[in-house]
Protein backbone atom coordinates (compact mmCIF):
# COMPACT_ATOMS: atom_id res chain seq x y z
CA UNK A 1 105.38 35.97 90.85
CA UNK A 2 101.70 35.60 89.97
CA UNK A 3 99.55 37.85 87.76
CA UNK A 4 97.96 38.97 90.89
CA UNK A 5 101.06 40.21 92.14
CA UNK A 6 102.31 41.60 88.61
CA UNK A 7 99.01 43.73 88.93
CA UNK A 8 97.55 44.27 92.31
CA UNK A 9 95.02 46.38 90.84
CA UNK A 10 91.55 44.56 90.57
CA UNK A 11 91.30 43.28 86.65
CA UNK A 12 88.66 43.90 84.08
CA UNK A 13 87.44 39.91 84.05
CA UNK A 14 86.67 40.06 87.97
CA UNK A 15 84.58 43.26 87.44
CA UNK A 16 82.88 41.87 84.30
CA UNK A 17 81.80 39.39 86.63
CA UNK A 18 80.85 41.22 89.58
CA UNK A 19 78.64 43.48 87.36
CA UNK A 20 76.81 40.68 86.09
CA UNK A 21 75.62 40.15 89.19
CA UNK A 22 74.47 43.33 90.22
CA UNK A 23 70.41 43.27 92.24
CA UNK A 24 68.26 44.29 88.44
CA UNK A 25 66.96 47.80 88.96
CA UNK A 26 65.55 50.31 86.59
CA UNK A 27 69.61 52.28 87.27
CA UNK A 28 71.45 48.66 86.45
CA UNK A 29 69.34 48.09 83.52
CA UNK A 30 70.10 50.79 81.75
CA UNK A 31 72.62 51.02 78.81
CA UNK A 32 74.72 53.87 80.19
CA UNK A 33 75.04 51.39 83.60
CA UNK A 34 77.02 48.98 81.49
CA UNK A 35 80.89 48.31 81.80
CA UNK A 36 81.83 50.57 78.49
CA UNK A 37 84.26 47.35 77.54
CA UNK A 38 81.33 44.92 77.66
CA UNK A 39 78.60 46.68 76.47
CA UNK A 40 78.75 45.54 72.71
CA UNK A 41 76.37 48.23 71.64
CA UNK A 42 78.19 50.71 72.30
CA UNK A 43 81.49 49.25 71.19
CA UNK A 44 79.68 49.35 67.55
CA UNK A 45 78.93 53.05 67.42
CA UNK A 46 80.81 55.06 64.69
CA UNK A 47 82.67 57.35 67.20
CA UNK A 48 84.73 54.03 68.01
CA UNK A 49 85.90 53.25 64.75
CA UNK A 50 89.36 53.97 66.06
CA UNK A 51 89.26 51.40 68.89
CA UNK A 52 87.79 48.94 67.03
CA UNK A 53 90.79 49.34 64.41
CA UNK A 54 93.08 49.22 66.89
CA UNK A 55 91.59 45.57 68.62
CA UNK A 56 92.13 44.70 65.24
CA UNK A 57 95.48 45.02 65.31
CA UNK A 58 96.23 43.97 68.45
CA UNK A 59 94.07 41.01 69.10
CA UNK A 60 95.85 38.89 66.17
CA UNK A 61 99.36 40.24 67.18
CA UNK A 62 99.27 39.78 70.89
CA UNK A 63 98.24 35.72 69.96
CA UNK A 64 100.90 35.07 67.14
CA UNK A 65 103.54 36.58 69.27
CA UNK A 66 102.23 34.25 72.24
CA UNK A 67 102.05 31.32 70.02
CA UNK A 68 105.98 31.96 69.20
CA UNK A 69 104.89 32.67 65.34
CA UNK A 70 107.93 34.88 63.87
CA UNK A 71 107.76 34.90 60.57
CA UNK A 72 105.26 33.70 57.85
CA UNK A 73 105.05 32.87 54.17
CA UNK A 74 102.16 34.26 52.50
CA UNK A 75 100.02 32.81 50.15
CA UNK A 76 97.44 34.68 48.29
CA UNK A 77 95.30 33.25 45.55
CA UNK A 78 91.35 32.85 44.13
CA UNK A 79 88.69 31.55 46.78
CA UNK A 80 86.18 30.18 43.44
CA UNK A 81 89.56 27.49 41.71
CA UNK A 82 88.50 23.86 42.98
CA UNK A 83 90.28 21.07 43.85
CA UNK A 84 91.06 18.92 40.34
CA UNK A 85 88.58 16.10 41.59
CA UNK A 86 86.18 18.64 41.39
CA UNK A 87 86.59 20.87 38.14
CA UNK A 88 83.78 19.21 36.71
CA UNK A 89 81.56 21.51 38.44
CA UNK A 90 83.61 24.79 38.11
CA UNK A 91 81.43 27.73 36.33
CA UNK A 92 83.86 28.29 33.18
CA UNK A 93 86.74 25.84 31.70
CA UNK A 94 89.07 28.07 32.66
CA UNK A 95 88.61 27.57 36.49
CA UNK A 96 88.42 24.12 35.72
CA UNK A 97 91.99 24.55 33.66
CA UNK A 98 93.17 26.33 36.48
CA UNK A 99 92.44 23.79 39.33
CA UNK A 100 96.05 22.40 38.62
CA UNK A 101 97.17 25.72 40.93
CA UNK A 102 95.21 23.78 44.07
CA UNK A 103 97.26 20.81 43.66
CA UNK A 104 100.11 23.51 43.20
CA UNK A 105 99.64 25.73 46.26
CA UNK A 106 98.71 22.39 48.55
CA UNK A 107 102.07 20.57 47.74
CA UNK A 108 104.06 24.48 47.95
CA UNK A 109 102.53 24.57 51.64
CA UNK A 110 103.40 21.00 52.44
CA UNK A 111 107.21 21.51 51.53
CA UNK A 112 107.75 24.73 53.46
CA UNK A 113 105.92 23.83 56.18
CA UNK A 114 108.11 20.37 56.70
CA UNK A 115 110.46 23.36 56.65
CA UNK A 116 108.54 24.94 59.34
CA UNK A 117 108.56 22.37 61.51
CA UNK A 118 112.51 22.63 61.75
CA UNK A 119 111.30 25.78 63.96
CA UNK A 120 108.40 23.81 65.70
CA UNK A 121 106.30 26.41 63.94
CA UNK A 122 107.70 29.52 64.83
CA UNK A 123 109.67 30.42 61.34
CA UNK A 124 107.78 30.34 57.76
CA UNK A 125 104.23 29.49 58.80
CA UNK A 126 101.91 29.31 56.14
CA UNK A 127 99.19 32.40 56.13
CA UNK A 128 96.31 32.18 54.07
CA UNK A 129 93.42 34.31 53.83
CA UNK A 130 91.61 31.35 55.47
CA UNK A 131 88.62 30.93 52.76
CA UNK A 132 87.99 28.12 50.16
CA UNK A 133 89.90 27.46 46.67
CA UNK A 134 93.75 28.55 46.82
CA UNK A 135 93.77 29.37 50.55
CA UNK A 136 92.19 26.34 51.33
CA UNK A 137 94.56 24.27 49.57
CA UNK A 138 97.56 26.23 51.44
CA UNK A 139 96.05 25.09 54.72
CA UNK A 140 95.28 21.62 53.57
CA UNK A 141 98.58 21.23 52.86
CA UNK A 142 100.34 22.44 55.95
CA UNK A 143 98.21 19.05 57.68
CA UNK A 144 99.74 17.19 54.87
CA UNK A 145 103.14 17.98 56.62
CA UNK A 146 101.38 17.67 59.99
CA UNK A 147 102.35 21.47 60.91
CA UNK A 148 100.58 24.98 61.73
CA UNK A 149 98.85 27.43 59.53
CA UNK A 150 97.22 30.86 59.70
CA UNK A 151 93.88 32.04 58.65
CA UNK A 152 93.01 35.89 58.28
CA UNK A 153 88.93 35.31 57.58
CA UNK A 154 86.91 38.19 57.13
CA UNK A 155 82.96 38.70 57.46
CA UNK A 156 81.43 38.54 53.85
CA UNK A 157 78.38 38.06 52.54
CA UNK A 158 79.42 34.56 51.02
CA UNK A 159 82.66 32.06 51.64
CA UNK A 160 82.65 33.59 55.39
CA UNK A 161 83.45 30.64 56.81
CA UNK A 162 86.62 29.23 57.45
CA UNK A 163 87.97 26.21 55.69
CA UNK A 164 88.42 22.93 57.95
CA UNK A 165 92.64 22.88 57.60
CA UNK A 166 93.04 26.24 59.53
CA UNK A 167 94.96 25.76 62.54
CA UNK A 168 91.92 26.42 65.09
CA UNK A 169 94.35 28.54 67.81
CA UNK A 170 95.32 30.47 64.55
CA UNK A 171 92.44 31.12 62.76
CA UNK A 172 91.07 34.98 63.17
CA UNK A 173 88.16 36.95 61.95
CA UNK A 174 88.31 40.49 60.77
CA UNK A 175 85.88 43.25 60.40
CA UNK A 176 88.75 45.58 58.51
CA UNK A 177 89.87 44.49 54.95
CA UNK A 178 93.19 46.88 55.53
CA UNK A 179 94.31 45.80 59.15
CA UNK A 180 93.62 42.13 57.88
CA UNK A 181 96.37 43.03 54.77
CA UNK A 182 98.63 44.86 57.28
CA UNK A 183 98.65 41.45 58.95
CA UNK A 184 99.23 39.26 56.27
CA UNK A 185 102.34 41.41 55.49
CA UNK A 186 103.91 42.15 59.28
CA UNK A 187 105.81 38.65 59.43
CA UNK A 188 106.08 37.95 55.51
CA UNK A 189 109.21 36.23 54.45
CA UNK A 190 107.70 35.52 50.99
CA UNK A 191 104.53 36.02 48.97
CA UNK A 192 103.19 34.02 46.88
CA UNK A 193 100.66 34.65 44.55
CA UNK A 194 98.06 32.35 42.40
CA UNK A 195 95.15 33.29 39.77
CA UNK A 196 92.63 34.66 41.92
CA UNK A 197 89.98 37.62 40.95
CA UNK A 198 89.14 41.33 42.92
CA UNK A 199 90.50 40.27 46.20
CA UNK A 200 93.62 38.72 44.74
CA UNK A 201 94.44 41.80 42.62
CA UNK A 202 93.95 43.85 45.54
CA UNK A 203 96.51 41.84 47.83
CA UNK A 204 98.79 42.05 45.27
CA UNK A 205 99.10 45.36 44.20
CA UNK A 206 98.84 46.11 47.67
CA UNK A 207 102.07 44.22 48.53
CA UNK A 208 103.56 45.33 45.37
CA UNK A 209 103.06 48.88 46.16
CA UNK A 210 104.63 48.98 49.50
CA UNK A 211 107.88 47.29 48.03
CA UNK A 212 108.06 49.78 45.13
CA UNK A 213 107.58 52.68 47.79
CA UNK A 214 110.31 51.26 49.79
CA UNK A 215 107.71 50.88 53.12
CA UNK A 216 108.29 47.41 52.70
CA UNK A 217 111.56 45.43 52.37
CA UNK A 218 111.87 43.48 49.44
CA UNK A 219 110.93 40.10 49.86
CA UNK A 220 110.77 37.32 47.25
CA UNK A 221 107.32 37.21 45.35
CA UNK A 222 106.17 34.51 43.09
CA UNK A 223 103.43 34.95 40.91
CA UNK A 224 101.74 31.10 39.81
CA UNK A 225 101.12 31.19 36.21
CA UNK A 226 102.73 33.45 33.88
CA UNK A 227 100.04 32.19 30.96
CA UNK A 228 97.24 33.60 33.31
CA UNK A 229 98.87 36.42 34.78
CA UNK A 230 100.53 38.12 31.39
CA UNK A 231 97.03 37.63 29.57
CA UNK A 232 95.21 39.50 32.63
CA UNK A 233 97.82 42.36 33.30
CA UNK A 234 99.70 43.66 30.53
CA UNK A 235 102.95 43.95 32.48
CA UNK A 236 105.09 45.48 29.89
CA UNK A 237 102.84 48.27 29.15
CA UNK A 238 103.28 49.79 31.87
CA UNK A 239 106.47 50.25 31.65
CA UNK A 240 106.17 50.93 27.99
CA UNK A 241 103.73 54.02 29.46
CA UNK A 242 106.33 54.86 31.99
CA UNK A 243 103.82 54.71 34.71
CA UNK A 244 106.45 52.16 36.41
CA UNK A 245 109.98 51.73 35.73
CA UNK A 246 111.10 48.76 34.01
CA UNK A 247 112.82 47.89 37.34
CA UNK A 248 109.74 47.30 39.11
CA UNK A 249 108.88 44.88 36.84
CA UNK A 250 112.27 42.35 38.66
CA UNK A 251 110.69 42.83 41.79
CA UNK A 252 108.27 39.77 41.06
CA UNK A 253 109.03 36.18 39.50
CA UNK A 254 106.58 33.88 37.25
CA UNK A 255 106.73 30.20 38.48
CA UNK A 256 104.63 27.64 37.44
CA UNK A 257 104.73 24.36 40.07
CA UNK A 258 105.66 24.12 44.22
CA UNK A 259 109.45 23.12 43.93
CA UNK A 260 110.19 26.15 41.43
CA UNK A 261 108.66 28.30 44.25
CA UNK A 262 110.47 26.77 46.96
CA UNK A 263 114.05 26.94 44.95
CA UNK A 264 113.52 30.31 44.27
CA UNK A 265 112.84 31.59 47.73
CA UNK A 266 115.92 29.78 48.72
CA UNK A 267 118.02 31.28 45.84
CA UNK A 268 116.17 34.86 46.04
CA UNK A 269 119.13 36.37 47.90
CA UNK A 270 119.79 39.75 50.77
CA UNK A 271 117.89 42.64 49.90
CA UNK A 272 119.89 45.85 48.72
CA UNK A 273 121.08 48.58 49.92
CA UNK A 274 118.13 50.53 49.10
CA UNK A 275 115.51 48.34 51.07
CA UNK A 276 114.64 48.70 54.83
CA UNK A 277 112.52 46.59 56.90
CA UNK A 278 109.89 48.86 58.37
CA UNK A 279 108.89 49.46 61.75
CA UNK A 280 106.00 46.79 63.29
């Protein structure tokens, strides 16, 4: 059956066109004359917050579930740690000490994405937040294994751009820092997580937070680097404080290179009783 057939109602991208086409009076010049779904102005006013949220959501949904993408592994990390050929030029010796996590997060993406492949892409595709540093080196090495990866991008100021390793056919922008997070967690199998800064933090918590609450199943989560991590968060304290139980603190794991990661995931075990999946 064709799509005509499926729908015999006349479809938004014929109309599009046939409006564009339309004799130019003073009536078919005007703003309120416009098709409301292609007049962009409008689709930027403040009253449509709530649609634009919700293309959000859809628009990288719709095209992972068309691409056959069903599950991802999620790697999080600091857009400012280069590559080790070029710490030279990193702003402090610590990013330069930390460039070993590039080489780290590139070789973790290779492996599971020769895993990947096992599913022709469809089962534990790398998703990065598609920028330079750590996420770049997650993509880079999912062409190392000659496979697919995601990139969430979002509009900044600075490191805007997409890195070059991005599967193009899975590489979207976002407007929304929160619908981008809800879509690096929707599919996540694992999460990993290297030094990184504000955005980092925020991921992680983020994730964190909705496995503590129980709105997320629990899911195994490496954190690169106990050296850096215990000297920025002091873990312990707060569960000395009581402001988390001393539980919560076993719902994360400290690894340090790519096949500790990997032999963990594969080791983590089924969640218990008390974790559900939650709904999509």
């Amino acid at each position: 059956m064709t799509r005509q057939q499926e729908h015999p109602l006349r479809d938004a991208h014929t109309d599009r066109t046939a409006a564009a086409g339309v004799p130019v009076t003073p009536q078919t010049q005007a703003p309120a004359y416009k098709l409301a779904f292609n007049d962009f102005d409008f689709m930027c006013r403040d009253e449509l917050r709530p649609v634009r949220l919700q293309l959000e959501l859809l628009k990288p949904e719709m095209m992972l579930d068309e691409y056959g993408v069903r599950s991802t592994i999620v790697l999080f990390g600091g857009a400012r740690i280069p590559e080790p050929a070029k710490k030279d030029g990193a702003r402090t010796k610590t990013l330069a000490d930390l460039s070993r996590f590039y080489d780290e997060a590139r070789e973790f993406s290779r492996l599971m994405t020769l895993k990947s492949n096992e599913s022709k892409g469809c089962e534990d595709v790398i998703v990065t937040g598609g920028g330079p540093g750590v996420m770049e080196a997650g993509n880079r090495g999912a062409v190392d294994a000659e496979g697919v990866s995601i990139g969430l991008n979002i509009v900044l100021p600075f490191e805007q751009a997409p890195n070059a390793y991005v599967t193009p056919d899975l590489c979207f922008n976002f407007h929304y820092f929160a619908i981008r997070k809800m879509h690096f967690l929707m599919r996540a199998k694992a999460i990993c997580v290297f030094p990184g800064g504000f955005g980092t933090m925020d991921e992680m918590f983020e994730a964190l937070t909705l496995i503590q609450t129980g709105r997320m199943q629990r899911v195994p989560f490496l954190l690169f680097g106990r050296e850096f991590w215990e000297s920025i968060i002091n873990w312990d304290a707060l569960a000395d404080a009581g402001t988390i139980s001393a539980e919560d603190l076993n719902l994360f794991r400290f690894v340090e290179t790519a096949q500790e990661a990997i032999e963990l995931i594969e080791t983590w075990g089924e969640p218990s009783a008390r974790d559900h999946i939650p709904g999509r």
